[in-house]
Protein backbone atom coordinates (compact mmCIF):
# COMPACT_ATOMS: atom_id res chain seq x y z
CA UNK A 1 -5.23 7.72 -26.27
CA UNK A 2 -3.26 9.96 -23.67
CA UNK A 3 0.31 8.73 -22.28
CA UNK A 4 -0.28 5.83 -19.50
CA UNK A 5 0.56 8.10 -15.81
CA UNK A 6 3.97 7.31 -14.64
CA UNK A 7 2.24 4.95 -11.87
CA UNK A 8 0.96 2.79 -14.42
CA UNK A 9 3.86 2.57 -16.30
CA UNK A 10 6.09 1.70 -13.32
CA UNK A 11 3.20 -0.72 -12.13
CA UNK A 12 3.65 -2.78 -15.91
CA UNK A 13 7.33 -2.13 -15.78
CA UNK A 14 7.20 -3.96 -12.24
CA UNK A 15 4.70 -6.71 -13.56
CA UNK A 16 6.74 -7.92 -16.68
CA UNK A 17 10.14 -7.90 -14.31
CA UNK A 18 8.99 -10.63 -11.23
CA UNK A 19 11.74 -12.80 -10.26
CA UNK A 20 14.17 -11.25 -13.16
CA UNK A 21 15.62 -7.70 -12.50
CA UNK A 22 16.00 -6.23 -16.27
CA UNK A 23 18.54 -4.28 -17.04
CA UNK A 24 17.24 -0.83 -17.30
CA UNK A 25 16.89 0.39 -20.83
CA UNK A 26 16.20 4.38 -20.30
CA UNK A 27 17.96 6.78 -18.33
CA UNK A 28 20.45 6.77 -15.67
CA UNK A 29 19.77 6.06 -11.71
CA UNK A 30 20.74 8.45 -9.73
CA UNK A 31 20.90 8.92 -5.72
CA UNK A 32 18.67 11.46 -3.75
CA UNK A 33 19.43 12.00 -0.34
CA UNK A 34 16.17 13.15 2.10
CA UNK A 35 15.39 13.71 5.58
CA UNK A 36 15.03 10.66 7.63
CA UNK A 37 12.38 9.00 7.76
CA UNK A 38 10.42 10.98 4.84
CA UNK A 39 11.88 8.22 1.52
CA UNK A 40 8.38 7.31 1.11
CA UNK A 41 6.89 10.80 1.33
CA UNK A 42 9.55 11.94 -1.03
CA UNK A 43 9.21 9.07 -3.33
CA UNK A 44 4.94 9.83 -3.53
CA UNK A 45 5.92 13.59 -4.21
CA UNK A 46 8.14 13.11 -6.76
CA UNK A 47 5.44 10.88 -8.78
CA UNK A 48 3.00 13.61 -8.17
CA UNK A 49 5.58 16.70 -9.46
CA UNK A 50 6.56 14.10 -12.49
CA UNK A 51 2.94 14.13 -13.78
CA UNK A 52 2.18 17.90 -12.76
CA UNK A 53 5.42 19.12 -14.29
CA UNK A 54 4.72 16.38 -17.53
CA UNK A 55 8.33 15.17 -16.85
CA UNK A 56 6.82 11.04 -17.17
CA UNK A 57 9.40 10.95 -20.80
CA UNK A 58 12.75 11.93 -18.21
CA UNK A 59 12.26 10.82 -14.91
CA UNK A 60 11.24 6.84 -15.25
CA UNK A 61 11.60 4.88 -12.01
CA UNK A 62 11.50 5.77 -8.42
CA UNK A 63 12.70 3.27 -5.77
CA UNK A 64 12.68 3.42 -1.73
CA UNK A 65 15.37 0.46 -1.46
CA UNK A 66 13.81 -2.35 0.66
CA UNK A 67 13.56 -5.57 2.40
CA UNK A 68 11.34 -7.60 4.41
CA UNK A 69 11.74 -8.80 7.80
CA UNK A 70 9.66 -10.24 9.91
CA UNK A 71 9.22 -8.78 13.79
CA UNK A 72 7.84 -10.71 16.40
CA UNK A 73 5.11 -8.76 17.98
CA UNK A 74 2.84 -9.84 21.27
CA UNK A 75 4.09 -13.49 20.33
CA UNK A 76 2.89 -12.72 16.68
CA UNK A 77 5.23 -12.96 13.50
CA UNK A 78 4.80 -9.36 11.62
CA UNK A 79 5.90 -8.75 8.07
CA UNK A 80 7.63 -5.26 8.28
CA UNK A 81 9.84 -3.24 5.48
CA UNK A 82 13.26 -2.08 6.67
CA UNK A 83 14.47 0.52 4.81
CA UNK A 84 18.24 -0.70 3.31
CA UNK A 85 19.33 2.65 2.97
CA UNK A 86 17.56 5.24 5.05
CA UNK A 87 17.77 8.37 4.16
CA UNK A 88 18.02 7.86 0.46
CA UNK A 89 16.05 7.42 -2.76
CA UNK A 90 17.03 6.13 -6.28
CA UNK A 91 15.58 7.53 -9.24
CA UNK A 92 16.45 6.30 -12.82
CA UNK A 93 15.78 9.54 -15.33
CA UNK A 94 17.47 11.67 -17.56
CA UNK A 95 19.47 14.18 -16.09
CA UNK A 96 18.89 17.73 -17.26
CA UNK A 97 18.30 21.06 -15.87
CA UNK A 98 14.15 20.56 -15.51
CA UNK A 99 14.32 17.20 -13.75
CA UNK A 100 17.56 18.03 -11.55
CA UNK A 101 15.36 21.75 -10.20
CA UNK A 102 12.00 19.65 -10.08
CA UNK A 103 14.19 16.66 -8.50
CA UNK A 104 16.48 18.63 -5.65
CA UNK A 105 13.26 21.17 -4.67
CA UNK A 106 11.20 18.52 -3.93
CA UNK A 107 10.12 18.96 -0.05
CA UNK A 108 12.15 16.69 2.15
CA UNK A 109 14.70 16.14 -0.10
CA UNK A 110 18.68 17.71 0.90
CA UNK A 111 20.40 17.15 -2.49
CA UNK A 112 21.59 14.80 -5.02
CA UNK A 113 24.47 12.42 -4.27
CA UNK A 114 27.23 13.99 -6.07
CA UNK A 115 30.74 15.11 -6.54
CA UNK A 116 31.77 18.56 -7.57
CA UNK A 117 27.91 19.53 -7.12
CA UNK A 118 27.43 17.18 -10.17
CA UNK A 119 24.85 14.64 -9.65
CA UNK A 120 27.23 11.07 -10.06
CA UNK A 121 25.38 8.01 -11.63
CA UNK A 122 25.27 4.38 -10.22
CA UNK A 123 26.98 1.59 -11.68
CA UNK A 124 24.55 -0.66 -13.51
CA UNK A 125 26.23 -3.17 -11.31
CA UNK A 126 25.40 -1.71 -8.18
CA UNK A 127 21.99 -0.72 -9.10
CA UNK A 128 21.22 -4.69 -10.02
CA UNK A 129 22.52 -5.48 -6.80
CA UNK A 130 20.30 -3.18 -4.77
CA UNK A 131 17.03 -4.32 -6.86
CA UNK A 132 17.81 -8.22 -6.46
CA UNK A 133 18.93 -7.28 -2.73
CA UNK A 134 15.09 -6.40 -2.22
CA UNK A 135 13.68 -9.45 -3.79
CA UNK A 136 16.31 -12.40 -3.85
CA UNK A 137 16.60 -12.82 -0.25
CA UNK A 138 13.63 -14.70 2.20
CA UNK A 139 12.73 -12.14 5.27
CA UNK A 140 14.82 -12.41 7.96
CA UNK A 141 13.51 -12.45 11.42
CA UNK A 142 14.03 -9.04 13.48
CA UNK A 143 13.95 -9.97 17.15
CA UNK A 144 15.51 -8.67 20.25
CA UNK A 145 16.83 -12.09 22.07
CA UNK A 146 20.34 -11.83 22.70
CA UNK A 147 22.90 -14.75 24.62
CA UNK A 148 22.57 -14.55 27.92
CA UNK A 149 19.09 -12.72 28.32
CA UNK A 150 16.94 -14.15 30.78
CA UNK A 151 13.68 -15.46 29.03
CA UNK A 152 9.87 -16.60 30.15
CA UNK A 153 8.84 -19.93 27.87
CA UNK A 154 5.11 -19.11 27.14
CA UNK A 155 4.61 -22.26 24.86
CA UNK A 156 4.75 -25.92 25.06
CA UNK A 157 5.79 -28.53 27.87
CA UNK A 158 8.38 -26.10 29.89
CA UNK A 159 5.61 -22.94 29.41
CA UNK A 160 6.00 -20.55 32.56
CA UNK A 161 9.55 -21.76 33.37
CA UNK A 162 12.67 -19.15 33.60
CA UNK A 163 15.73 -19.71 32.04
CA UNK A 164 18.44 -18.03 30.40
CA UNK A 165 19.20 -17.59 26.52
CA UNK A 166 22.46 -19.91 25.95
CA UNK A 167 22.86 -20.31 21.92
CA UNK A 168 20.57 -18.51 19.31
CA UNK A 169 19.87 -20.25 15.98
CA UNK A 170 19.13 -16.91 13.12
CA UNK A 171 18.71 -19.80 10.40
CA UNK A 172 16.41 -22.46 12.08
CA UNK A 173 14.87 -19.79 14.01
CA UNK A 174 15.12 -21.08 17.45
CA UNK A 175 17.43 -21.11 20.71
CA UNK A 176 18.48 -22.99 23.15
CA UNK A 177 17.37 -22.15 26.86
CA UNK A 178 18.71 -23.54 30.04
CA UNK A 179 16.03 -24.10 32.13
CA UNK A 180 17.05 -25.24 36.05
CA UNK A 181 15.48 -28.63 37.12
CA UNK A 182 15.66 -29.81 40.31
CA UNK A 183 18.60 -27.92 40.74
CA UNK A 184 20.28 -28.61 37.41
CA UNK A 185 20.77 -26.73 34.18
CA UNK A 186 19.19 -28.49 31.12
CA UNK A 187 19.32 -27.01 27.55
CA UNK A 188 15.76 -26.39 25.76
CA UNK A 189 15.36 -25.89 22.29
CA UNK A 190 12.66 -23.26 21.83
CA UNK A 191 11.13 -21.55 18.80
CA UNK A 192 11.59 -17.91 19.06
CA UNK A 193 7.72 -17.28 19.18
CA UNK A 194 7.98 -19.89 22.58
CA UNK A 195 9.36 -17.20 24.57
CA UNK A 196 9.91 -13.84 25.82
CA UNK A 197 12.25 -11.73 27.20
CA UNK A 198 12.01 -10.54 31.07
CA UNK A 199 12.37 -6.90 31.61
């Protein structure tokens, strides 16, 4: 029976590890630093160059740090992935002079994180706080309301009425609007999907 690829290995490696980050048992994680923009295409590379250049035994893990946020599209709540740290790549491998050639000519990729021109490992520490960083924390809502905007309410009792963005709540997601009455200012509380912002 033939080595499992390195997808399936990272794909049982990711499977025994939900909810509990373990610490990593092979290898070092080091930092690659790409064009902008291309972490994912550089990530998918590297797996392919790993099995083509039969470098699975060295180069272990390859992470795109992540997290989810949610976007509020056309009045819609959209699960998106923001890239913590764009521009760069983690990979957890042994560093030698195959995998740090096959590594820094992958397309898309400038160079290794380093000092001296030596690659420079990450802290175990800081490497379990960037993998619990993409999994610990709920998705935060990514939305483009600001204090003092002017908004449209599109939901509920006050729907079509004007007013203008007075307190914003990120935890409870909603704001408070003052909408004008009769003449007078009086503070809504609105969900964030209940309204949108005039342009």
């Amino acid at each position: 029976m033939g080595r499992p690829s390195l997808r399936e290995r990272l794909a049982a490696k990711r499977a025994a590890e939900v909810g509990e980050v373990a610490t990593t048992p092979e290898g070092r994680w080091y930092v690659l630093h790409t064009y902008s923009g291309y972490e994912n295409k550089v990530k998918k590379t590297i797996e392919s160059r790993v099995d083509a250049l039969d470098l699975g035994d060295r180069v272990y893990e390859i992470v795109v740090p992540t997290q989810e946020e949610i976007e509020i599209r056309n009045s819609q709540r959209v699960p998106i992935q923001r890239k913590t740290f764009p521009g760069y790549v983690l990979v957890r491998m042994a560093m030698d002079d195959d995998t740090w050639y096959a590594l820094r000519n992958t397309p898309g990729v400038t160079g290794f994180v380093n000092v001296d021109n030596k690659p420079v490992p990450l802290s175990e520490g800081a490497v379990q706080g960037i993998l619990k960083g993409m999994t610990a924390e709920a998705p935060k809502i990514k939305m483009s309301f600001q204090v003092g905007d002017t908004v449209r309410i599109i939901d509920g009792p006050f729907a079509d009425f004007r007013g203008e963005i007075d307190e914003i709540n990120h935890e409870r997601e909603t704001m408070k609007v003052l909408v004008s009455f009769f003449g007078r200012e009086t503070p809504v509380e609105l969900d964030f999907l209940q309204a949108e912002r005039e342009t």
